[in-house]
Protein backbone atom coordinates (compact mmCIF):
# COMPACT_ATOMS: atom_id res chain seq x y z
CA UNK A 1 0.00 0.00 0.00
CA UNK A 2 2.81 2.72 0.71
CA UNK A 3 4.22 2.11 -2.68
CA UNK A 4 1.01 2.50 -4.30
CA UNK A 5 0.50 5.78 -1.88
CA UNK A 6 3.78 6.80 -3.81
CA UNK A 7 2.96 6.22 -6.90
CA UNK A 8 -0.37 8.25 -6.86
CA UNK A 9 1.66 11.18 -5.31
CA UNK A 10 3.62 10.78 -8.47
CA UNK A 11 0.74 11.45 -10.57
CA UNK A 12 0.43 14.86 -9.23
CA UNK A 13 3.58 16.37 -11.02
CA UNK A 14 2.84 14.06 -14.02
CA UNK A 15 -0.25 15.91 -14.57
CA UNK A 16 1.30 19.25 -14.26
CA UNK A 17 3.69 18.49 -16.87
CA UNK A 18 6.42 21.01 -15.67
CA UNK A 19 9.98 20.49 -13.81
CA UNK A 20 9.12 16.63 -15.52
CA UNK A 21 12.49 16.29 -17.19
CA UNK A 22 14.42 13.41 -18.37
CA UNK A 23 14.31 11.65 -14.94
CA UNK A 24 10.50 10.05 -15.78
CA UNK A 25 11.97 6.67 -16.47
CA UNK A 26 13.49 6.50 -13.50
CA UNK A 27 10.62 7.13 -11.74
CA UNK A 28 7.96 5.80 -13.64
CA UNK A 29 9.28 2.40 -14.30
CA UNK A 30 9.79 1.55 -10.45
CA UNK A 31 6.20 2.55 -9.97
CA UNK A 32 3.45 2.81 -12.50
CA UNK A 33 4.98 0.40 -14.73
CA UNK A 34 5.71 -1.98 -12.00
CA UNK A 35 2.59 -2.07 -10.56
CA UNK A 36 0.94 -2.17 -13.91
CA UNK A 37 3.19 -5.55 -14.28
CA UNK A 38 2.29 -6.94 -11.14
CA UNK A 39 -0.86 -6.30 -10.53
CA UNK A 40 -2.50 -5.63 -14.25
CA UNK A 41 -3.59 -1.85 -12.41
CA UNK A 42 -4.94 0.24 -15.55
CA UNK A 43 -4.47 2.86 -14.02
CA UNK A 44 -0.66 1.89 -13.47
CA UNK A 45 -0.64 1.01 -17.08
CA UNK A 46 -1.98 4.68 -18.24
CA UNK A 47 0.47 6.87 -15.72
CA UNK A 48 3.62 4.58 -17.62
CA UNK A 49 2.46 5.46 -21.25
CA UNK A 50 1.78 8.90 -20.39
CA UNK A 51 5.26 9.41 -19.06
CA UNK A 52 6.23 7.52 -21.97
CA UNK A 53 4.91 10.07 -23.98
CA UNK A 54 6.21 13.31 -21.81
CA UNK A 55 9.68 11.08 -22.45
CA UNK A 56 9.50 11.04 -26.14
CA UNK A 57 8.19 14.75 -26.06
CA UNK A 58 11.41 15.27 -25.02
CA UNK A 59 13.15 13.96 -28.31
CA UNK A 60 15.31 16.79 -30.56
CA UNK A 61 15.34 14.79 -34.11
CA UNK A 62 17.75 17.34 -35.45
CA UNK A 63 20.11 15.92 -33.48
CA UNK A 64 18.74 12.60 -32.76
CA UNK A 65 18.48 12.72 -28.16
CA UNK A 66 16.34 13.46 -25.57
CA UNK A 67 16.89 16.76 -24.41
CA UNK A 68 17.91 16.01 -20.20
CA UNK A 69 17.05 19.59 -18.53
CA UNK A 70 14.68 22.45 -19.09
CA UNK A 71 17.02 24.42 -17.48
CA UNK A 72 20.74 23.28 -15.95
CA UNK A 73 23.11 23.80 -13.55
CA UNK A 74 26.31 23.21 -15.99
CA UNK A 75 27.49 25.21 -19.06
CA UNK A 76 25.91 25.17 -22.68
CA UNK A 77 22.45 25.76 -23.67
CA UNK A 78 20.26 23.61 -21.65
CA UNK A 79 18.17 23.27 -24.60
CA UNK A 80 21.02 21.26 -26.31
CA UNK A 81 22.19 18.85 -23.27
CA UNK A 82 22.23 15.54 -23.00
CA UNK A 83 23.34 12.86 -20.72
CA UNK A 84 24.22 9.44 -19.77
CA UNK A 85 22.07 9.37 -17.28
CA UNK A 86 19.51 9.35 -19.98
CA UNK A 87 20.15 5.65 -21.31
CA UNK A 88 18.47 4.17 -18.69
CA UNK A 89 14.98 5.88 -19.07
CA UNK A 90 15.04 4.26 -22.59
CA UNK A 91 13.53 1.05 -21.51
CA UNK A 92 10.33 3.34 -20.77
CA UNK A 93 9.73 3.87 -24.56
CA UNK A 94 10.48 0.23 -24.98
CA UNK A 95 8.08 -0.76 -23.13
CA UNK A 96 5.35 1.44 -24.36
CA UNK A 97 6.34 0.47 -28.16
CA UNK A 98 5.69 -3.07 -27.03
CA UNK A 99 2.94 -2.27 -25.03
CA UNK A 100 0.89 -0.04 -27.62
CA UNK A 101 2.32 -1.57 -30.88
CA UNK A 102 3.10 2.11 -31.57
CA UNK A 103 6.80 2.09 -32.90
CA UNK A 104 7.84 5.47 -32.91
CA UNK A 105 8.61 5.03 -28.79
CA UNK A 106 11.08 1.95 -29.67
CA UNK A 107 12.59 4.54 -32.87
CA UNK A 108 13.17 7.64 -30.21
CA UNK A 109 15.05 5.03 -27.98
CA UNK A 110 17.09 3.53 -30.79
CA UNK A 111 17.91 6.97 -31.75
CA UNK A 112 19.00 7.88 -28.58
CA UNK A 113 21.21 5.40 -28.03
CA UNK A 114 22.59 6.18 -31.11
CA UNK A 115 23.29 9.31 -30.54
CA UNK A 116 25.30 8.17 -26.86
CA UNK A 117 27.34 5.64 -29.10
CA UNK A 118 29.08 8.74 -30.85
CA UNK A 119 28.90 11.57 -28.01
CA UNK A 120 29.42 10.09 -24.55
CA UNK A 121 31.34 6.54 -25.40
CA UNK A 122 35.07 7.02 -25.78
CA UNK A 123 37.42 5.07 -27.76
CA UNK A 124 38.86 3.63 -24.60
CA UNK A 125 35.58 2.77 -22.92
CA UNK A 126 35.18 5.49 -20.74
CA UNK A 127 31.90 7.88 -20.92
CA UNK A 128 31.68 12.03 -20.59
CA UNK A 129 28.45 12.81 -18.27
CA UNK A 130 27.07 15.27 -20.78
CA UNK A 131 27.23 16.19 -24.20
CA UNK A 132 26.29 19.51 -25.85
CA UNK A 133 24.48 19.33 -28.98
CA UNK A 134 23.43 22.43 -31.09
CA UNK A 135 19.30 22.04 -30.35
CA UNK A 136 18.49 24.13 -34.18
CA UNK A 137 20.63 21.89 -36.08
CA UNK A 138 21.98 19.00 -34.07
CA UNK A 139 25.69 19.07 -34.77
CA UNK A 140 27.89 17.85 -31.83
CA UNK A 141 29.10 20.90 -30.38
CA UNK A 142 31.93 18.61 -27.39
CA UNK A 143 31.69 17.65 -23.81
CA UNK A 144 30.20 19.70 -20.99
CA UNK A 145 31.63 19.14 -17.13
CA UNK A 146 29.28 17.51 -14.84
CA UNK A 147 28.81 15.75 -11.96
CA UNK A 148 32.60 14.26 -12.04
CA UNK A 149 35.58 16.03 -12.06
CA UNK A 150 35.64 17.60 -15.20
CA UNK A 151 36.05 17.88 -19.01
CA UNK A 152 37.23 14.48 -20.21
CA UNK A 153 37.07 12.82 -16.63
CA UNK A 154 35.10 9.66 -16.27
CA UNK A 155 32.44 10.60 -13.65
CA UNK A 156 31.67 6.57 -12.29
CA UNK A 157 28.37 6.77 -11.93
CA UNK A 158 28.21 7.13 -15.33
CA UNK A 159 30.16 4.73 -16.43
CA UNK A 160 27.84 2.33 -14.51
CA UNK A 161 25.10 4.33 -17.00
CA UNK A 162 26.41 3.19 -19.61
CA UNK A 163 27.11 -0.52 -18.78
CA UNK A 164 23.66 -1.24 -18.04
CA UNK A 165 22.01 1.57 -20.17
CA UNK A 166 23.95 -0.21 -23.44
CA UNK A 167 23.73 -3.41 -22.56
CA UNK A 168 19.26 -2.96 -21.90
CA UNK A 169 19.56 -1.12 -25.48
CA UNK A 170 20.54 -4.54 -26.54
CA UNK A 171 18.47 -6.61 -25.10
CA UNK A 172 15.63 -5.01 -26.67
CA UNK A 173 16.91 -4.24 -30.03
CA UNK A 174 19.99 -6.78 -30.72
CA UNK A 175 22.06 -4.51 -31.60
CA UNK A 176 25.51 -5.38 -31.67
CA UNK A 177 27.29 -2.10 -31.67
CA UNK A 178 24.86 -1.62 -27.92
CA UNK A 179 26.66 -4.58 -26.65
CA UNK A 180 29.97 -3.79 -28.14
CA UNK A 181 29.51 -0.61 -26.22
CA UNK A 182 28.43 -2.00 -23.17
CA UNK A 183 31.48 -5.09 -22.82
CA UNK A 184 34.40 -1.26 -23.73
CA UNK A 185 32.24 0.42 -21.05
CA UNK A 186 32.64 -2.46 -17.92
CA UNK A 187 35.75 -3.45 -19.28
CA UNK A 188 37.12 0.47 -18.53
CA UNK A 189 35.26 0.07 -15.32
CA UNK A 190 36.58 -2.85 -13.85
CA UNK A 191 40.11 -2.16 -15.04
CA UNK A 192 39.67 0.55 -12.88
CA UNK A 193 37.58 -0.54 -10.12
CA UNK A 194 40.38 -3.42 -9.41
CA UNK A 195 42.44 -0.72 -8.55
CA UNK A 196 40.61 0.46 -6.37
CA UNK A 197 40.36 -2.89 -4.57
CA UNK A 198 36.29 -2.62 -5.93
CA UNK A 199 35.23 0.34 -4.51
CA UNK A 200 34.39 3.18 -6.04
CA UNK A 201 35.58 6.77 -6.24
CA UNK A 202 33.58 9.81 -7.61
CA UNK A 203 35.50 9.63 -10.59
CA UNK A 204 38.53 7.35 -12.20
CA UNK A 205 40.17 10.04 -13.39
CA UNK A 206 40.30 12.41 -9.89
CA UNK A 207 43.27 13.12 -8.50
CA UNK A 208 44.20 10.83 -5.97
CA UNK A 209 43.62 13.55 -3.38
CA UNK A 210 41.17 14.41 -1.68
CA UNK A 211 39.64 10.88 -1.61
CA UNK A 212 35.93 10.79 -2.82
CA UNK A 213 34.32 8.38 -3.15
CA UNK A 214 30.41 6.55 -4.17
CA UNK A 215 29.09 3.81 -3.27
CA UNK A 216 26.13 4.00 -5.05
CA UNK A 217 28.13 4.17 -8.78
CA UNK A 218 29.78 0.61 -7.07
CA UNK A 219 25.87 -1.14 -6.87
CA UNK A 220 24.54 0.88 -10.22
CA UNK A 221 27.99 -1.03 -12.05
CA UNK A 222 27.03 -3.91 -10.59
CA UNK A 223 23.60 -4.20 -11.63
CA UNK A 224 24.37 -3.14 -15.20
CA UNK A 225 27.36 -5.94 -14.96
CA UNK A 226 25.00 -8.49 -13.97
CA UNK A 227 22.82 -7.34 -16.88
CA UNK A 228 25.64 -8.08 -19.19
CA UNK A 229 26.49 -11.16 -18.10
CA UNK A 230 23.07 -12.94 -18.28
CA UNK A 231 23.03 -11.44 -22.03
CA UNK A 232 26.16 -13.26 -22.50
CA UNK A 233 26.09 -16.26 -20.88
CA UNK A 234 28.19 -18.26 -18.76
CA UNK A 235 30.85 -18.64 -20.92
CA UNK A 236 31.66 -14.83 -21.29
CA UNK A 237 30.12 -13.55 -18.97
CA UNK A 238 31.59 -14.46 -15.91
CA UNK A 239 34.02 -12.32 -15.32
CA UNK A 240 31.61 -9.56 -15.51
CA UNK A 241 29.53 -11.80 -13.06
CA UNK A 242 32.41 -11.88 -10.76
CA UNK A 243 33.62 -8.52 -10.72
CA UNK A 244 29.94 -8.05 -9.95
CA UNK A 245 29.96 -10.01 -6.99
CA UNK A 246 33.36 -8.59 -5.91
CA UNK A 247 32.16 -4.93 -5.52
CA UNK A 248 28.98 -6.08 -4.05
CA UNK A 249 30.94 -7.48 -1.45
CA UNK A 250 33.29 -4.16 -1.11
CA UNK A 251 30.19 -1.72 -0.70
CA UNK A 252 28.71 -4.49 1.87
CA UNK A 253 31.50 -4.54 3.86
CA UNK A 254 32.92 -0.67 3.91
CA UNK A 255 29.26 0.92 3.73
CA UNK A 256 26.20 -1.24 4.40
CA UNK A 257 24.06 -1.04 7.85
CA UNK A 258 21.44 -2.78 8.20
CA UNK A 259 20.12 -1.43 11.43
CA UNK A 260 16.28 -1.29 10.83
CA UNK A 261 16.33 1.69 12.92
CA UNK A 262 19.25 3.50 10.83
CA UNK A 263 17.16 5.64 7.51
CA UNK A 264 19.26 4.28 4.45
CA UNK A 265 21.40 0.68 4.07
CA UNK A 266 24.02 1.82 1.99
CA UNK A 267 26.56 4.87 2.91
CA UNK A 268 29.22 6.58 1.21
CA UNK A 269 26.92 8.30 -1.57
CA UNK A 270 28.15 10.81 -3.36
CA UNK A 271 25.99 13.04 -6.08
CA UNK A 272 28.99 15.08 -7.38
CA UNK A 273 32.41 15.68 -6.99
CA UNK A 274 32.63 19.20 -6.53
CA UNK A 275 30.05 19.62 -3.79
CA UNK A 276 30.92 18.17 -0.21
CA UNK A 277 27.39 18.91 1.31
CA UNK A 278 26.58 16.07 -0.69
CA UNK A 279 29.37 13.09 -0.17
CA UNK A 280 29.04 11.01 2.09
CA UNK A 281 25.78 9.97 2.36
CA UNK A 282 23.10 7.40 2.23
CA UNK A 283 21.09 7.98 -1.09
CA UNK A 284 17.63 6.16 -2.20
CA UNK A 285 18.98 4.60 -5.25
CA UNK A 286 22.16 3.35 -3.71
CA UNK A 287 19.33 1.47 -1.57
CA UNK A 288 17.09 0.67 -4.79
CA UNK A 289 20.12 -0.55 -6.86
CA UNK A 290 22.02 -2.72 -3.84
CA UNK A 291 18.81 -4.56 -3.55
CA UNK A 292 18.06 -4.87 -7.27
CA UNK A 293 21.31 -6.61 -7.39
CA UNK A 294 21.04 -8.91 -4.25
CA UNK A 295 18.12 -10.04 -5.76
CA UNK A 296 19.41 -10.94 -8.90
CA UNK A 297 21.93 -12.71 -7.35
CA UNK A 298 18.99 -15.11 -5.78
CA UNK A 299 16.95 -15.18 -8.66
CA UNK A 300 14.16 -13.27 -7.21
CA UNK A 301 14.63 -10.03 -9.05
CA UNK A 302 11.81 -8.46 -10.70
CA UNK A 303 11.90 -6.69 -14.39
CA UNK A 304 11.85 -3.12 -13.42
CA UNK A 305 14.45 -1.65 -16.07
């Protein structure tokens, strides 16, 4: 009943249309959509399509991405950003495309996607947080600093993104260049994370000092690694199983407490680099994303992304 008391108050800003940015996949799928899946709700079923279709509202085809912010915090014309964030509301037009028949959801994603393949995927596997595209004509216009260090960093949450993001653009399309990009993106990652003895700073490419770190970039990389590995099977996809299990166990044993009375399992959350009111912490999706992954690991997981 309290998630269902959630999802209603969820309706409220859907219906009011403003401030609902790129960020309705994330919270639409985990709610209406769920439900809808569960429990056959219509009215579940008619709050996902119609943030499916403030989603794909969203959608710039001059340059082929959904536009993340009306307005933004960073540099560039907000009007023209995009972000890898973004990837993982894509399974939200999925969905509706299979759930309507209607394509044109399933093309915006595909598009999308695309786009990320040629803006926010490096050569060597890392990802930018946000690229700025010109909104009247589309051209690439470079990177934008984000939420990581800075131009041509590799922000980590990201880069966990972009391993799962990819590697769901796959699964629903079978596309090979989405799982290509998925395997450079965790293969970056867990280069790096082993260095880190599979924890997970702010940013691979920080310096050294200060020390900043996020656990909740560790449990989104190992969700999206678990999602690659089941796509590849057991023969190639252990590893990414395994370094899966290995950071699990990391951010379990340096941040997790699971004192019922304590608000928040998972510590050490960090939103951004440059902003210490906000290190530190226990954040809601760290939570939603550690036990996304525990449950995989059992076999109990639901389809929520």
């Amino acid at each position: 009943m309290a998630a269902i008391g959630v999802e209603e108050r969820l309706a409220e800003p859907l219906q009011g249309f403003y401030n609902m940015e790129h960020d309705v996949g994330f919270l639409f799928l985990p709610s209406a959509v769920a439900d809808y899946r569960a429990t056959g709700s219509e009215a579940a079923r008619t709050r996902g399509l119609h943030a499916a279709n403030l989603l794909a509202g969203r959608f710039n085809p001059a340059g082929n991405f959904i536009r993340a912010w009306d307005k933004s915090n960073f540099s560039g014309d907000a009007r023209g950003l995009m972000i890898v964030d973004c990837l993982m509301n894509l399974p939200l037009l999925f969905w509706t495309s299979g759930e309507t028949g209607d394509p044109r959801f399933a093309h915006i994603a595909r598009r999308h996607a695309d786009t990320s393949l040629h803006t926010l995927l490096r050569e060597d596997g890392s990802v930018c947080h946000i690229a700025a595209m010109d909104p009247e004509t589309g051209a690439y216009l470079g990177e934008v600093a984000g939420q990581g260090y800075g131009v041509g960093s590799a922000w980590s949450r990201g880069q966990g993104w972009a391993v799962y993001g990819f590697s769901i653009a796959y699964r629903e399309t079978k596309k090979e260049e989405y799982l290509s990009a998925a395997k450079r993106a965790a293969d970056f990652a867990v280069g790096e994370m082993a260095a880190w003895d599979w924890l997970t700073p702010v940013d691979f490419r920080a310096p050294r000092e200060p020390v900043k770190m996020d656990s909740g970039a560790g449990v989104i990389l190992a969700c999206g690694l678990l999602e690659l590995s089941e796509l590849l099977g057991k023969s190639e996809g252990s590893a990414y199983m395994d370094a899966a299990r290995r950071i699990l166990r990391a951010c379990e044993t340096e941040y997790a407490d699971w004192n019922p009375e304590t608000d928040g399992i998972l510590g050490g959350g960090s939103t951004m680099y440059h902003d210490d009111r906000l290190s530190n912490l226990a954040i809601i999706y760290g939570d939603y994303f550690l036990t996304e992954a525990i449950l995989r690991l059992q076999g109990k997981a639901m389809r929520i992304f």
